[in-house]
Protein backbone atom coordinates (compact mmCIF):
# COMPACT_ATOMS: atom_id res chain seq x y z
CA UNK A 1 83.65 98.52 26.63
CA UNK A 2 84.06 101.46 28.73
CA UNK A 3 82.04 99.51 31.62
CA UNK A 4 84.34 96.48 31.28
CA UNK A 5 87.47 99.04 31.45
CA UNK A 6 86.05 100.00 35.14
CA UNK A 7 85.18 96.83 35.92
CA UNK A 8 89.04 95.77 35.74
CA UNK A 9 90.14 98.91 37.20
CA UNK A 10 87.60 98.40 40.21
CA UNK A 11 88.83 94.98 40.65
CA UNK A 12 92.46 96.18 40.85
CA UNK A 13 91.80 98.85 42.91
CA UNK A 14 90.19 96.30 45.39
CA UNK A 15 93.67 94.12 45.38
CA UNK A 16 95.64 97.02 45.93
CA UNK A 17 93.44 97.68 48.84
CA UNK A 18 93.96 94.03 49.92
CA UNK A 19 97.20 94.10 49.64
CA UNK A 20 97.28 97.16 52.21
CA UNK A 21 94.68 96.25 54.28
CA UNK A 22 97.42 92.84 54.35
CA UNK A 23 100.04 95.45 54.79
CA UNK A 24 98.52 97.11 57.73
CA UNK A 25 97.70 94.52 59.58
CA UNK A 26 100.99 92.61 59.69
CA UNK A 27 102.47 96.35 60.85
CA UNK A 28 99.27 95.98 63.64
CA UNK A 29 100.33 92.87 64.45
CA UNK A 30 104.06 93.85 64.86
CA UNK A 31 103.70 96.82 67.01
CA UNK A 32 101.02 94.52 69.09
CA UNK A 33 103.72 92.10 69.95
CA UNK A 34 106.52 95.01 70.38
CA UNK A 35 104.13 96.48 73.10
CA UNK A 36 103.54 92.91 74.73
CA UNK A 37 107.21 92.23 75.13
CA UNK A 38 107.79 95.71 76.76
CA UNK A 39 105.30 95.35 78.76
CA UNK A 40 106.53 91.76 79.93
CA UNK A 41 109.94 92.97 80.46
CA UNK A 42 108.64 96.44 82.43
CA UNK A 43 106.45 94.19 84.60
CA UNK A 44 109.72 91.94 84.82
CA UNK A 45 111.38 95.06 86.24
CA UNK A 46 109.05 96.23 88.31
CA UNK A 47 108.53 92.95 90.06
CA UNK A 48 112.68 92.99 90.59
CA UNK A 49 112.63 96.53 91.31
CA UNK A 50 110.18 95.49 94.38
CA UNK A 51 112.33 92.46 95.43
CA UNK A 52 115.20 95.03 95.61
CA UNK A 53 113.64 97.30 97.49
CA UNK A 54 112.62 94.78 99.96
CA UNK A 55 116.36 93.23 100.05
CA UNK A 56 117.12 96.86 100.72
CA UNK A 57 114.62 97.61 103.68
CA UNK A 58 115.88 94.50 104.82
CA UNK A 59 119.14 94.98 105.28
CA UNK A 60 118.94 98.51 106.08
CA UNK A 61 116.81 97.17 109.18
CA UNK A 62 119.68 94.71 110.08
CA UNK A 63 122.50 97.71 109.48
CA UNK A 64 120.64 99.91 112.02
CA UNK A 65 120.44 96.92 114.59
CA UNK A 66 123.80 95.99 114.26
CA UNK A 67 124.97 99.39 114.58
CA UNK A 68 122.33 100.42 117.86
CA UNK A 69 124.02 96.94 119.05
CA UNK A 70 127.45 98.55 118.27
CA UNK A 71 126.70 101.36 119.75
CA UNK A 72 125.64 100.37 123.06
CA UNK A 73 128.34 97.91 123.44
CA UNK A 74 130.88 100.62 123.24
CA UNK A 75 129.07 102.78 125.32
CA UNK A 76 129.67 99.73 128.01
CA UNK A 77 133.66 99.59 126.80
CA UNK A 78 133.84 102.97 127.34
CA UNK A 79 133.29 102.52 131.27
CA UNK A 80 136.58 100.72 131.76
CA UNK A 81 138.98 101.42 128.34
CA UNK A 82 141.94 100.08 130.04
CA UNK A 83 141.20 96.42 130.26
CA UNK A 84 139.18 96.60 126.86
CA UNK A 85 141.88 98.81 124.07
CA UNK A 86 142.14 95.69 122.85
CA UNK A 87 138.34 94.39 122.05
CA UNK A 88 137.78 98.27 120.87
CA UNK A 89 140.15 97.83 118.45
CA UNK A 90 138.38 94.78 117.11
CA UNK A 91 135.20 96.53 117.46
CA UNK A 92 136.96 99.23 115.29
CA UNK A 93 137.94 96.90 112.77
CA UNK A 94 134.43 95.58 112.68
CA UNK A 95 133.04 99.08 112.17
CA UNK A 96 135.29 99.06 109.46
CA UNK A 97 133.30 96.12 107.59
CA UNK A 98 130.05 98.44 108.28
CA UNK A 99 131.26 101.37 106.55
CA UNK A 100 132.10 99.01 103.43
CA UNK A 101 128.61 97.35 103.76
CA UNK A 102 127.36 100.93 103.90
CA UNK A 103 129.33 101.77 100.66
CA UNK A 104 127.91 98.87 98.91
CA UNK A 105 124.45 99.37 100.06
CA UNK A 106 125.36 102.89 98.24
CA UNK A 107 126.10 101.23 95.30
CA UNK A 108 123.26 99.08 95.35
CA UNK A 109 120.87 102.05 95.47
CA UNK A 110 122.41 103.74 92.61
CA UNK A 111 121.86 100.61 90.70
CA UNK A 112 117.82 100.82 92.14
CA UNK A 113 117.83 104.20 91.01
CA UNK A 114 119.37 103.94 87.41
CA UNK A 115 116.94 100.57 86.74
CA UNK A 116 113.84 102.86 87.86
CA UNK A 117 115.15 105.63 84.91
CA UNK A 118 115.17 102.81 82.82
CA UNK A 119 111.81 101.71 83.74
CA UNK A 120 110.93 105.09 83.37
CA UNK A 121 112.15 105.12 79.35
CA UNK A 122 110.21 101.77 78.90
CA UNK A 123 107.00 103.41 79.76
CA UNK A 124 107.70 106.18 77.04
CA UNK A 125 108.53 103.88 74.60
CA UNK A 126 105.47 102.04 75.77
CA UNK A 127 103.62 105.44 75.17
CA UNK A 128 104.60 106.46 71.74
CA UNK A 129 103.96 102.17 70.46
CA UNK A 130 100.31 103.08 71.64
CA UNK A 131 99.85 106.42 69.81
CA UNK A 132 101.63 104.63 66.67
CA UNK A 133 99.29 101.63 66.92
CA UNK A 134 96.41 104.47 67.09
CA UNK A 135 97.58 105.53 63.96
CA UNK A 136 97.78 102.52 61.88
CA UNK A 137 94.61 101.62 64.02
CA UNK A 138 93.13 105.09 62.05
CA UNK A 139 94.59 104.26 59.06
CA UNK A 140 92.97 100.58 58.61
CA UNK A 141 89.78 101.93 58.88
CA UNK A 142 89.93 104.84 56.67
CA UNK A 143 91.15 102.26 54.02
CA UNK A 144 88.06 100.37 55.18
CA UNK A 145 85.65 103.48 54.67
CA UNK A 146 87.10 103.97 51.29
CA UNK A 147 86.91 100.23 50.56
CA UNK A 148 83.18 100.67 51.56
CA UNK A 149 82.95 103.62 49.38
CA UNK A 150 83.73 102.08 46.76
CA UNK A 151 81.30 99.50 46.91
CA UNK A 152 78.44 101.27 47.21
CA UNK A 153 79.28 103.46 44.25
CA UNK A 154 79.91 99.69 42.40
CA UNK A 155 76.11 99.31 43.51
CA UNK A 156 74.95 102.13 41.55
């Protein structure tokens, strides 16, 4: 009788560890796909953050030729102000539109910089999903030990 009372209680014991080996895994299976989306979107934002900084170099390389062109061509107006006041003050105007570009070239490099502190949090989240999967990982087979435990004391 006693036997048959363990018997039952064994086989319980192994749906209970079933049901959390189930448990666990779903939760594995979770923070797997958690971590593959993150990583998708940091690679997303890396690959942008690249295009960017191209775009950037770009134009940076295009503002520093328009303004050595600028440059020189008032050093030329310069010779002979009186029959140019009025083209300088074009030019002006046009110098103008450069310090706005320059603003929002500025701007645009804050943005860079706040999307690289963001990439920056993604890899720490990133970080603490891996030492949590370790965990469960840890976990799963400890149950898996114990499952194994018990079986070889079933044996004898």
């Amino acid at each position: 009788m006693e036997i048959e009372e363990l018997k039952i209680e064994l086989q319980l014991r192994d749906m209970e560890i079933e049901d959390y080996k189930e448990q666990l895994t779903n939760k594995l299976n979770d923070e797997i796909s958690k971590i593959s989306e993150n990583e998708a979107n940091q690679a997303k934002l890396i690959k942008m953050n690249e295009e960017l900084k191209e775009c950037l170099k770009t134009m940076m390389n295009e503002g520093k030729k328009f303004m050595i062109e600028k440059e020189k061509y008032i050093e030329t107006l310069q010779h002979d102000s009186s029959t140019y006041v009025p083209i300088l003050s074009s030019r002006i105007k046009e110098l103008l539109a450069v310090e706005r570009q320059v603003v929002t070239l500025k701007s645009k490099i804050q943005d860079y910089e706040d999307q690289i502190k963001q990439l920056d949090e993604h890899k720490i989240t990133k970080k603490r999903l891996t030492e949590h999967i370790s965990k469960l990982e840890g976990e799963l087979q400890d149950w898996r030990d114990y499952i194994f435990d018990v079986e070889d004391e079933r044996k004898y």
